[in-house]
PDB file of N, CA and C in Angstrom:
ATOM      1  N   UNK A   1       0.545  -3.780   4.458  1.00  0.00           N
ATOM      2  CA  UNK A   1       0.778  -3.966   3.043  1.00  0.00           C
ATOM      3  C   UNK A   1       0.548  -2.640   2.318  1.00  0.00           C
ATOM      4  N   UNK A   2       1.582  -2.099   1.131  1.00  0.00           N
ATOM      5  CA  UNK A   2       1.238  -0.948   0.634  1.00  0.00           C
ATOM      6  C   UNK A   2       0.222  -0.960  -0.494  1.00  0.00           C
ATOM      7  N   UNK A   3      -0.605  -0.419  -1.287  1.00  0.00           N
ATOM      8  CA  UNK A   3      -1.523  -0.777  -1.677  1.00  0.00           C
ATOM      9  C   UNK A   3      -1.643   0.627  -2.801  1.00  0.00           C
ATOM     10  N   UNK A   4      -1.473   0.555  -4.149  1.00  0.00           N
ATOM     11  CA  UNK A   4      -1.438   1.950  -4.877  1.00  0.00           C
ATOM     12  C   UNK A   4      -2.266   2.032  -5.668  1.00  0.00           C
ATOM     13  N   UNK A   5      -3.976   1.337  -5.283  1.00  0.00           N
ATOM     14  CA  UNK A   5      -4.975   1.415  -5.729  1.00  0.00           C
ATOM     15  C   UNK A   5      -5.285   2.787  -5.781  1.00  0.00           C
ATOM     16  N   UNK A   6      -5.323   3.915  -4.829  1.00  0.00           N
ATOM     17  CA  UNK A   6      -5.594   5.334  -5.174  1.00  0.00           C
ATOM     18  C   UNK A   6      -4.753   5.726  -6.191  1.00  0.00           C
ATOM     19  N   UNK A   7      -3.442   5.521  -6.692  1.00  0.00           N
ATOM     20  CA  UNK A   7      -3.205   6.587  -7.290  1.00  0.00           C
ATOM     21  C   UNK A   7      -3.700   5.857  -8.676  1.00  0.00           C
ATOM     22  N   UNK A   8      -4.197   4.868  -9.108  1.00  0.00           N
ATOM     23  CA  UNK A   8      -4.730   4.354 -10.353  1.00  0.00           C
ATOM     24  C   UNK A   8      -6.056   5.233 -10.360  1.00  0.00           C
ATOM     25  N   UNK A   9      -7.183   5.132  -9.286  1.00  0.00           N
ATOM     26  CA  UNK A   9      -8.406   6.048  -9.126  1.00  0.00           C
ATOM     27  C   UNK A   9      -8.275   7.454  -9.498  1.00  0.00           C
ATOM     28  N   UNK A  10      -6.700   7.769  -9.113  1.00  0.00           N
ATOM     29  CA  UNK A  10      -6.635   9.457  -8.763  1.00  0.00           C
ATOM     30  C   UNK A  10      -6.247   9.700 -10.220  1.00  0.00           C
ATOM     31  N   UNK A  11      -5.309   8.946 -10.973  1.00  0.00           N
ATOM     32  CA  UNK A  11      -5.290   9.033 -12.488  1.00  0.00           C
ATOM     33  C   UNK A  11      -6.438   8.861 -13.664  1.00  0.00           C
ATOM     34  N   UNK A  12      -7.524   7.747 -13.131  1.00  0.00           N
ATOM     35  CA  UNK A  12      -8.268   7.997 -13.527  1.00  0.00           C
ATOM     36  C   UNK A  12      -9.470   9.088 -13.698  1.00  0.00           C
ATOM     37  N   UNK A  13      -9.473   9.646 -12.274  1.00  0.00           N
ATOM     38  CA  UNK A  13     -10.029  10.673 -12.605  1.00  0.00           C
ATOM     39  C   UNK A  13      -9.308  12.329 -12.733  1.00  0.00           C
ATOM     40  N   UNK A  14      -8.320  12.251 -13.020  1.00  0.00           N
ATOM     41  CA  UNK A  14      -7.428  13.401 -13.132  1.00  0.00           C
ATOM     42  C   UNK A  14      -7.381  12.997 -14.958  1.00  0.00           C
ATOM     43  N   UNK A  15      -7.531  11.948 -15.592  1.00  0.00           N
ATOM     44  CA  UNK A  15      -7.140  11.742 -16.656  1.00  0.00           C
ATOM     45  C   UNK A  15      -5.870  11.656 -17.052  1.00  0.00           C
ATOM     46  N   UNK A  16      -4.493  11.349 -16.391  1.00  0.00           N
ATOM     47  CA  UNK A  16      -3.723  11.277 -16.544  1.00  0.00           C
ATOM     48  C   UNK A  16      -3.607   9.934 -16.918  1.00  0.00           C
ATOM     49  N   UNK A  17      -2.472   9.630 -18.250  1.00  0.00           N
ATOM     50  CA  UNK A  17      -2.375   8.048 -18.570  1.00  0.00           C
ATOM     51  C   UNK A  17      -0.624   7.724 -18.107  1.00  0.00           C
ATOM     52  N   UNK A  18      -0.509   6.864 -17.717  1.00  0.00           N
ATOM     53  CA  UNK A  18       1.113   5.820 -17.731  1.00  0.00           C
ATOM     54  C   UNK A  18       1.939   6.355 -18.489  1.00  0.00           C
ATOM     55  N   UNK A  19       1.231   6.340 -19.679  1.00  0.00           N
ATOM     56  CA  UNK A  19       2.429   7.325 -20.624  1.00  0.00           C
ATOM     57  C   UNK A  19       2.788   8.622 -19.962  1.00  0.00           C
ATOM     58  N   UNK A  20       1.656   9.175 -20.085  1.00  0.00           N
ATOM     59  CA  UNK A  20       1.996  10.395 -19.384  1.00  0.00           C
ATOM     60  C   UNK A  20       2.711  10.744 -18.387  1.00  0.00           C
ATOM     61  N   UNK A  21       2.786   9.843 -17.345  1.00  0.00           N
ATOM     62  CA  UNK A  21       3.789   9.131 -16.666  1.00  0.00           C
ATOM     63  C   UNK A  21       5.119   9.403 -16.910  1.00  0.00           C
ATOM     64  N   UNK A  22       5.041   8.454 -17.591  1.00  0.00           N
ATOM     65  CA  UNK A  22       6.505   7.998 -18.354  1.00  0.00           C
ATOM     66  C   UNK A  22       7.222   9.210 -18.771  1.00  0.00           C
ATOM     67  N   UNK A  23       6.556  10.463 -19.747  1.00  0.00           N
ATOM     68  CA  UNK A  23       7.037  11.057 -20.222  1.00  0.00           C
ATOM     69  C   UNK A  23       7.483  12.273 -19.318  1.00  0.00           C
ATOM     70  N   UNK A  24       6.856  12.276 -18.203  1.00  0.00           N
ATOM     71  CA  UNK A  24       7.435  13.491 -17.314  1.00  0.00           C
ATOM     72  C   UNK A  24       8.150  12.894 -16.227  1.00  0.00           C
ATOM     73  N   UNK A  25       9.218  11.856 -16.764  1.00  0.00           N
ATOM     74  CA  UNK A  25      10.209  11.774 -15.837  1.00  0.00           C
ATOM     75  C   UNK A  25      10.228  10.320 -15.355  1.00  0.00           C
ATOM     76  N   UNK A  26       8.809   9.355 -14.884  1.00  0.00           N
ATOM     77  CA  UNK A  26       8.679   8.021 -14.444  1.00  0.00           C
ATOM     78  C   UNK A  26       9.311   7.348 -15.221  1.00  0.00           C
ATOM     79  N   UNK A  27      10.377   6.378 -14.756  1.00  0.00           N
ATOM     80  CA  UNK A  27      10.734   5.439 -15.573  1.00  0.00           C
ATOM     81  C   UNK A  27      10.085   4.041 -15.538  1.00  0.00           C
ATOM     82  N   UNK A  28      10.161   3.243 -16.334  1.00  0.00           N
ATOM     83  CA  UNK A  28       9.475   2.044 -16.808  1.00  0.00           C
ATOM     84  C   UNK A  28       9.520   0.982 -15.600  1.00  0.00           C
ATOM     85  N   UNK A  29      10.639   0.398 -14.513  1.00  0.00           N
ATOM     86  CA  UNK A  29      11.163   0.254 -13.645  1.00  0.00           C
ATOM     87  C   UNK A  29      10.118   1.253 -12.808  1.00  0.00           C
ATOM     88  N   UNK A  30       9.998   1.876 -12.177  1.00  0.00           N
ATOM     89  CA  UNK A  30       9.267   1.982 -11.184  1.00  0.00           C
ATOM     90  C   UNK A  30       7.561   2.342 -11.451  1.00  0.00           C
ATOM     91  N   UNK A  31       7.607   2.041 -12.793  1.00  0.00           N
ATOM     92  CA  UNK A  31       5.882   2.103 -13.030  1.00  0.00           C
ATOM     93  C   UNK A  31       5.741   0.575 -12.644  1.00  0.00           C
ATOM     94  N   UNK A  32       6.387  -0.207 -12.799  1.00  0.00           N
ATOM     95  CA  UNK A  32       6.457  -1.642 -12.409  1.00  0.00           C
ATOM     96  C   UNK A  32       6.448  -2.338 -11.149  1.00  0.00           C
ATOM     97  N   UNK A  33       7.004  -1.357 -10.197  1.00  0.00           N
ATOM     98  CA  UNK A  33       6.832  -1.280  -9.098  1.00  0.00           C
ATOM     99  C   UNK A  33       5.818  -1.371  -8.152  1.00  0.00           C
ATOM    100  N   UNK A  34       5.023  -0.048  -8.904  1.00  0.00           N
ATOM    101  CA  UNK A  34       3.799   0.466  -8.593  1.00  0.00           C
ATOM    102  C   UNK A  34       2.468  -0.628  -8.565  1.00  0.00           C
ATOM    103  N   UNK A  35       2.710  -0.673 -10.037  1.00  0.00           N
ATOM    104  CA  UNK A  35       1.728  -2.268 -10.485  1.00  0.00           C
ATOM    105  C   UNK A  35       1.679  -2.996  -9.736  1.00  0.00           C
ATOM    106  N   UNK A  36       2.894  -3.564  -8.873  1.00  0.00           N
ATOM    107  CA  UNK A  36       3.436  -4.675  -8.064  1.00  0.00           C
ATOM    108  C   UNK A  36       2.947  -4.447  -6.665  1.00  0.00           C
ATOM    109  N   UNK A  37       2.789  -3.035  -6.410  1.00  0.00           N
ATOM    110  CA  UNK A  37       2.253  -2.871  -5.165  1.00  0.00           C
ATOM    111  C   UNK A  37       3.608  -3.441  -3.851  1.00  0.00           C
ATOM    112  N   UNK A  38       5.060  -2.764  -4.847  1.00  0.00           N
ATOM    113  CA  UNK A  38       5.620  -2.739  -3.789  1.00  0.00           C
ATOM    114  C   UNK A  38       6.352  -1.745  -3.563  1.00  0.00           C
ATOM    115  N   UNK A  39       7.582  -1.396  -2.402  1.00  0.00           N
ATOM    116  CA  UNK A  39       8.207  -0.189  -2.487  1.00  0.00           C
ATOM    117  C   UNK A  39       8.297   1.057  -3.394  1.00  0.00           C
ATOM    118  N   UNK A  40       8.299   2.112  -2.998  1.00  0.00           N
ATOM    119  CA  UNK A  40       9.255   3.174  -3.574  1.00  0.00           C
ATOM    120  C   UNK A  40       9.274   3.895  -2.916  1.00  0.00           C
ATOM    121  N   UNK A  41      10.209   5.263  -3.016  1.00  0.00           N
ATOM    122  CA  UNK A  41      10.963   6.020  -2.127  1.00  0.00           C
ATOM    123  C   UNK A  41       9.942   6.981  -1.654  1.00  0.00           C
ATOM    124  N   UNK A  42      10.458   7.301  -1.050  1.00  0.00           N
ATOM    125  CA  UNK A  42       9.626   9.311  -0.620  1.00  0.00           C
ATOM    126  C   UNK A  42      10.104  10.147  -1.755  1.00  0.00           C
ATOM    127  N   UNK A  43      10.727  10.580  -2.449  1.00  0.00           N
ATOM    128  CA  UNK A  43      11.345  10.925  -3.593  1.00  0.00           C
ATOM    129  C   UNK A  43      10.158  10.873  -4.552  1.00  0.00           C
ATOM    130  N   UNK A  44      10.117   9.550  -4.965  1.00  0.00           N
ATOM    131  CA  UNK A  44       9.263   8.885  -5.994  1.00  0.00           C
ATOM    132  C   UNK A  44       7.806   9.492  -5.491  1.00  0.00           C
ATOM    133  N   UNK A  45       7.895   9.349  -4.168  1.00  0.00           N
ATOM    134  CA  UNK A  45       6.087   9.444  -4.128  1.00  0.00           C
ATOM    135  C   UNK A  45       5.874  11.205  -3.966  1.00  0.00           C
ATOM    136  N   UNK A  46       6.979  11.909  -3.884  1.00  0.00           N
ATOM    137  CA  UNK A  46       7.068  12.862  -4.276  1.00  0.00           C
ATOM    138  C   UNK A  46       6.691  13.559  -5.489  1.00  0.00           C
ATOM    139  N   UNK A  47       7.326  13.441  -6.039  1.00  0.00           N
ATOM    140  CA  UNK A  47       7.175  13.109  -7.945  1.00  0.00           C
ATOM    141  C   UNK A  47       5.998  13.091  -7.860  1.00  0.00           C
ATOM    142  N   UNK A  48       5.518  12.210  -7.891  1.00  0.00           N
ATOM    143  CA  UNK A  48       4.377  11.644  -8.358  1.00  0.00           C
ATOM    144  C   UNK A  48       2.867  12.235  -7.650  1.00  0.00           C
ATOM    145  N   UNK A  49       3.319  12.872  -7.063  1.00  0.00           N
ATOM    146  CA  UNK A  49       2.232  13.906  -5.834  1.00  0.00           C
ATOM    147  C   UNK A  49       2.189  15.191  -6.708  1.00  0.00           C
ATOM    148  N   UNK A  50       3.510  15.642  -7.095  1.00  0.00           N
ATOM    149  CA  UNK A  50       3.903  16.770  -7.939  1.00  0.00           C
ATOM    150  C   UNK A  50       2.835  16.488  -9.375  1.00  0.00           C
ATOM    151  N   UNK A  51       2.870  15.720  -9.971  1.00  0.00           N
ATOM    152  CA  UNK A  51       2.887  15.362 -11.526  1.00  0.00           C
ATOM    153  C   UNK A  51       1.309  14.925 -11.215  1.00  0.00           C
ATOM    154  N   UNK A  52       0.391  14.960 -10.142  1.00  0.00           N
ATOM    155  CA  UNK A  52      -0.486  14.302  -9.984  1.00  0.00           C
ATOM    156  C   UNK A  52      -1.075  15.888  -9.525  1.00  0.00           C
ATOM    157  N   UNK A  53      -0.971  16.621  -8.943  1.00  0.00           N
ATOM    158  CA  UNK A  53      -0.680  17.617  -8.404  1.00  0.00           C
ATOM    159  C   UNK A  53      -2.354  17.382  -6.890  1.00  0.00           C
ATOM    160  N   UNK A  54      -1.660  16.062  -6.085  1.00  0.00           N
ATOM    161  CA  UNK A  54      -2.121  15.559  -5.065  1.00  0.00           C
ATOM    162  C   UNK A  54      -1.476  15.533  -3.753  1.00  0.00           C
ATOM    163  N   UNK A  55      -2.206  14.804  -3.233  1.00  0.00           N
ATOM    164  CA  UNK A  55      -1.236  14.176  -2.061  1.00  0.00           C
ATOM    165  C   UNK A  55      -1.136  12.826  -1.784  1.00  0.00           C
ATOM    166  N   UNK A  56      -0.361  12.227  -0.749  1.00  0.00           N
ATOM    167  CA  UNK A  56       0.050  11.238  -0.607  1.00  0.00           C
ATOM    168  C   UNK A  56      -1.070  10.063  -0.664  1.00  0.00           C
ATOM    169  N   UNK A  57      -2.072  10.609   0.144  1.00  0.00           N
ATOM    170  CA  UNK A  57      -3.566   9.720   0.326  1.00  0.00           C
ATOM    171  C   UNK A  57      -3.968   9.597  -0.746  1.00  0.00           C
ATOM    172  N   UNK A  58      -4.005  10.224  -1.774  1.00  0.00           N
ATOM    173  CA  UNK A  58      -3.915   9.878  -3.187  1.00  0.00           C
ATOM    174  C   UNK A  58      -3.560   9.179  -3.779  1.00  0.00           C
ATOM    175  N   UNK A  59      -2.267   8.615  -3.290  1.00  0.00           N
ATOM    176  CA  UNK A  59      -1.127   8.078  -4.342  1.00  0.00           C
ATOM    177  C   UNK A  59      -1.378   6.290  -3.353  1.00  0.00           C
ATOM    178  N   UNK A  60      -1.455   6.370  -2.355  1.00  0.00           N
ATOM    179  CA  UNK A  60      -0.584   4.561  -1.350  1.00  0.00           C
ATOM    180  C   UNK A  60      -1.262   4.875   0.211  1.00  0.00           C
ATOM    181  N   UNK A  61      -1.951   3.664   0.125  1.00  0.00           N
ATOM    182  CA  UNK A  61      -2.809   3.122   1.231  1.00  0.00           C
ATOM    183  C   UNK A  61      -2.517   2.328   2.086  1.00  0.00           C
ATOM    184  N   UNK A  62      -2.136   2.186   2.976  1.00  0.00           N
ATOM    185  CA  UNK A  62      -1.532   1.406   3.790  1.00  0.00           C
ATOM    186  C   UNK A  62      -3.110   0.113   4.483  1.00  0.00           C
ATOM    187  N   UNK A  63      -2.721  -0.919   4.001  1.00  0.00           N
ATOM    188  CA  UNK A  63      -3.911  -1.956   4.665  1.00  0.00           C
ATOM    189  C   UNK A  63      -2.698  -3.027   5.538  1.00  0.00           C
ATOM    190  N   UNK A  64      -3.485  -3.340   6.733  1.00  0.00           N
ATOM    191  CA  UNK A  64      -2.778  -3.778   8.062  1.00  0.00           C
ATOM    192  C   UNK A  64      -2.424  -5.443   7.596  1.00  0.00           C
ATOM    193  N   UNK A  65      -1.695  -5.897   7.711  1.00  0.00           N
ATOM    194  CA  UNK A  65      -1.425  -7.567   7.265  1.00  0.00           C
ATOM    195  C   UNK A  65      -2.467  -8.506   7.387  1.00  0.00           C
ATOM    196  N   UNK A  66      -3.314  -8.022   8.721  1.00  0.00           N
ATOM    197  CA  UNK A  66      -4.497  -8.904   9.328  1.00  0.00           C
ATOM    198  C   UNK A  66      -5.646  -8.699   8.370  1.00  0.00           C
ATOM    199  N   UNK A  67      -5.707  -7.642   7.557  1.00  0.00           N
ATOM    200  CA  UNK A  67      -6.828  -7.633   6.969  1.00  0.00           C
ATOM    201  C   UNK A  67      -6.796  -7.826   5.338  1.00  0.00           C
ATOM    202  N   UNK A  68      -5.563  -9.058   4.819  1.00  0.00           N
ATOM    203  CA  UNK A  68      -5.352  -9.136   3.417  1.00  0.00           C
ATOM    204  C   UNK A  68      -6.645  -9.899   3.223  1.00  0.00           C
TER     205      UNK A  68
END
């Protein structure tokens, strides 16, 4: 299961807000996504590594099905 509890942590402590988000490029549609804790591209998590100025372990956690 993908899981994008870090990059909420990593915004929180980077201080970055949603808006902020939004305004450098995220569209509304895949902030929704995110929330949802489902797909997005390598692209996207690109972006968002960039604009976070992180890495991936940052951003989406992978937890195994057996352990929901």
């Amino acid at each position: 299961m993908i899981d994008f509890t870090p990059l909420w942590e990593t915004m929180r402590r980077k201080q970055v807000t949603q808006y902020q988000l939004l305004k450098n490029g995220l569209d509304n549609k895949t902030l929704d996504t995110l929330k949802k804790n489902r797909n997005i591209t390598l692209s996207t998590l690109e972006k968002l590594c960039q604009m976070l100025d992180c890495t991936p372990n940052d951003v989406v956690q992978f937890i195994p099905d057996d352990k929901k």
